[in-house]
C-alpha atoms as a PDB file:
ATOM      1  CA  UNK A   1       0.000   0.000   0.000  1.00  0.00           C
ATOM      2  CA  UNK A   2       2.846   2.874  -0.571  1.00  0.00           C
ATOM      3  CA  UNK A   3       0.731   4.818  -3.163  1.00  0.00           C
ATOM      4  CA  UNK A   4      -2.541   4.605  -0.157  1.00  0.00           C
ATOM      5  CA  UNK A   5      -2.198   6.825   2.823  1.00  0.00           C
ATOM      6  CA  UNK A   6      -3.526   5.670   5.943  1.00  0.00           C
ATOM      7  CA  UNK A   7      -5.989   8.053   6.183  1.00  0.00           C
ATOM      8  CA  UNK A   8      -8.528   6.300   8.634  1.00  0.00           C
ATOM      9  CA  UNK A   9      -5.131   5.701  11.119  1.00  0.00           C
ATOM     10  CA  UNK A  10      -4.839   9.416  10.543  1.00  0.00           C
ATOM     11  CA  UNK A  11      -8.201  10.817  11.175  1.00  0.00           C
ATOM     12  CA  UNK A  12      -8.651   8.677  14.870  1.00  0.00           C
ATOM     13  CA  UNK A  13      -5.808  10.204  15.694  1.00  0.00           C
ATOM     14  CA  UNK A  14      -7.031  13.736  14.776  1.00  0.00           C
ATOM     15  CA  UNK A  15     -10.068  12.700  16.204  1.00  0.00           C
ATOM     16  CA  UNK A  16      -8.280  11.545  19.235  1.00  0.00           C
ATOM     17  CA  UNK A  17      -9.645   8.410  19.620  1.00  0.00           C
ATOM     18  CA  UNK A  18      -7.816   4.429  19.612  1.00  0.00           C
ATOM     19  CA  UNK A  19      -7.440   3.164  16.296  1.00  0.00           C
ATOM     20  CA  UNK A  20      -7.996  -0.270  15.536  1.00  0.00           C
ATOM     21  CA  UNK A  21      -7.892  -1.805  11.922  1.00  0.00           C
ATOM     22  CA  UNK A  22      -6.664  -4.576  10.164  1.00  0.00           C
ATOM     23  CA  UNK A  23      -3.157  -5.148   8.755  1.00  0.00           C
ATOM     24  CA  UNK A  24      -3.016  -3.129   6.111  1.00  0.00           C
ATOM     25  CA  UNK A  25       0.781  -1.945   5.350  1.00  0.00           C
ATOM     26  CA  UNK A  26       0.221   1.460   5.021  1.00  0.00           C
ATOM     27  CA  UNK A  27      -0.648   1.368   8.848  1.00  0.00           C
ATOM     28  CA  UNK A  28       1.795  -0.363   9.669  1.00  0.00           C
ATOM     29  CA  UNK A  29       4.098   2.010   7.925  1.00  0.00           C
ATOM     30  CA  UNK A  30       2.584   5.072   9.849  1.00  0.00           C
ATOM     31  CA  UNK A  31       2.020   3.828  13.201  1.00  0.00           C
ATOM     32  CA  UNK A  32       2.650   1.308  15.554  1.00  0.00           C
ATOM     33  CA  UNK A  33       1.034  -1.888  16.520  1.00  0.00           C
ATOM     34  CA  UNK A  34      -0.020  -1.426  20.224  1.00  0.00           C
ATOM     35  CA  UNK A  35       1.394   1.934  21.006  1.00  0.00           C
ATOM     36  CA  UNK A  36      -0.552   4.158  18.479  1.00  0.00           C
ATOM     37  CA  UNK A  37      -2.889   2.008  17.376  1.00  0.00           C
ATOM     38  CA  UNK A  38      -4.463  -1.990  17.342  1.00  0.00           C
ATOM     39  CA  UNK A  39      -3.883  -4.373  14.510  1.00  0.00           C
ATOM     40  CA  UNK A  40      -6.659  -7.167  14.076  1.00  0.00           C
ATOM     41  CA  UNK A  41      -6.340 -10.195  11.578  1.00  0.00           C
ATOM     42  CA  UNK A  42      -9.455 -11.769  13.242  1.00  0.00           C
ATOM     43  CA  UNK A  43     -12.779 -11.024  14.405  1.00  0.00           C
ATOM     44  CA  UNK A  44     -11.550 -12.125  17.342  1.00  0.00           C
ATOM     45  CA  UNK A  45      -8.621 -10.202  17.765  1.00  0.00           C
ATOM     46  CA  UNK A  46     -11.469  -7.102  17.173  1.00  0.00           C
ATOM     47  CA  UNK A  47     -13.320  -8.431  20.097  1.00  0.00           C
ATOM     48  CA  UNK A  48     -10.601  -8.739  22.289  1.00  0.00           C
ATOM     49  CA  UNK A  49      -9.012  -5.413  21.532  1.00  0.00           C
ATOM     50  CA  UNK A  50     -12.223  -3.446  22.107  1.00  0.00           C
ATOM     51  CA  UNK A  51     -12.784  -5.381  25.360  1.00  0.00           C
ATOM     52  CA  UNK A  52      -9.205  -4.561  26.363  1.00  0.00           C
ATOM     53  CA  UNK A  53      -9.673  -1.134  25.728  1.00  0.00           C
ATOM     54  CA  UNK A  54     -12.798  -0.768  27.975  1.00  0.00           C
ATOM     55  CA  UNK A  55     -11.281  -2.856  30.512  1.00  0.00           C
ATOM     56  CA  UNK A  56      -7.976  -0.689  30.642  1.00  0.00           C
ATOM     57  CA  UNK A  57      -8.649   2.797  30.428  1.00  0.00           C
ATOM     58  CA  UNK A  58      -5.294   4.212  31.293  1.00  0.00           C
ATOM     59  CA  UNK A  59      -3.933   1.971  28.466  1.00  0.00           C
ATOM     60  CA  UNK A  60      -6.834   3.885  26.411  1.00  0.00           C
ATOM     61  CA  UNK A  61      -5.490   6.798  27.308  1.00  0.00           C
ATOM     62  CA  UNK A  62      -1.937   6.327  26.197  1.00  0.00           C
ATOM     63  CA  UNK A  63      -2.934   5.070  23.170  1.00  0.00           C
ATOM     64  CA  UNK A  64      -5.007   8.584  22.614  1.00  0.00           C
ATOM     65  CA  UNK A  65      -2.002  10.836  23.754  1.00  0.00           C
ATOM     66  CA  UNK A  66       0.568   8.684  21.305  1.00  0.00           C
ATOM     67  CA  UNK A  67      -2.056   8.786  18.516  1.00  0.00           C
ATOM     68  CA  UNK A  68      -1.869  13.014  19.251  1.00  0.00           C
ATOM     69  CA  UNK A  69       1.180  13.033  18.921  1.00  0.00           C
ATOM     70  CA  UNK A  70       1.727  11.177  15.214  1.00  0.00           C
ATOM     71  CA  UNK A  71      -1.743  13.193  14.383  1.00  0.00           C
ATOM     72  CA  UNK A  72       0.650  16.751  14.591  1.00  0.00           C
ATOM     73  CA  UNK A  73       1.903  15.039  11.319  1.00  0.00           C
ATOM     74  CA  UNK A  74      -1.420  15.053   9.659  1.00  0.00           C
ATOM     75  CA  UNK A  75      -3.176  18.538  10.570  1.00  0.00           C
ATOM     76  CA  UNK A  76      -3.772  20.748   7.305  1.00  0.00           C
ATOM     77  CA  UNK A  77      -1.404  23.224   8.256  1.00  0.00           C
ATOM     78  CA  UNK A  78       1.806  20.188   8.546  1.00  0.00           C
ATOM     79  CA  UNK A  79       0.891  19.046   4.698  1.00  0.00           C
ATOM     80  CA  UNK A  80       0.447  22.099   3.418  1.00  0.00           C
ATOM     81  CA  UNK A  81       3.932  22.963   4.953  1.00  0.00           C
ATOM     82  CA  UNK A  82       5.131  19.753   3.192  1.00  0.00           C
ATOM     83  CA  UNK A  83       3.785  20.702  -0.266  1.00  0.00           C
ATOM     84  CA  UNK A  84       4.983  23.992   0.019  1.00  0.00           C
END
C-alpha cells in the first residue's frame, strides 16, 4: 500500500480516539502496533481489543495521547507545509 495513505489511522488520531484496523501496510508504515494504534487479523482479535480497551482505560489513554502526537503530522497546516 505505498501509493494509499492511511488516512482512517490518521483521522482517529485527529479525532483523538484508539485506532484499531486490520493489517493493512500502510498502517503499519505510519504507526505502531499497540502503542498508536491496534492491529486485528481476526474477528476475534477485534473483540478482544475493544474489550481490552474498555477494561484498561489508562492503556486507552496512552494510546489517545501517542495517537496526538503522530496526528501533529497530519493537521492541514503540517501538509500544506510539506507541499509547500
Amino acid at each position: 500500500h505505498d501509493h494509499k495513505p492511511a488516512t482512517k489511522l490518521a483521522n482517529a488520531w485527529l479525532a483523538h480516539v484508539p485506532f484499531v484496523g486490520g493489517t493493512d501496510s500502510a498502517y503499519a508504515s505510519e504507526g505502531r502496533d499497540g502503542i498508536n494504534y491496534l492491529a486485528c487479523r481476526s474477528k476475534e482479535d477485534f473483540v478482544r481489543h475493544l474489550k481490552h480497551l474498555k477494561a484498561n482505560p489508562e492503556f486507552r489513554q496512552k494510546m489517545v495521547e501517542a495517537g496526538k502526537k503522530e496526528g501533529k503530522r497530519h493537521t492541514i497546516q503540517a501538509h500544506t507545509q510539506r507541499w509547500i
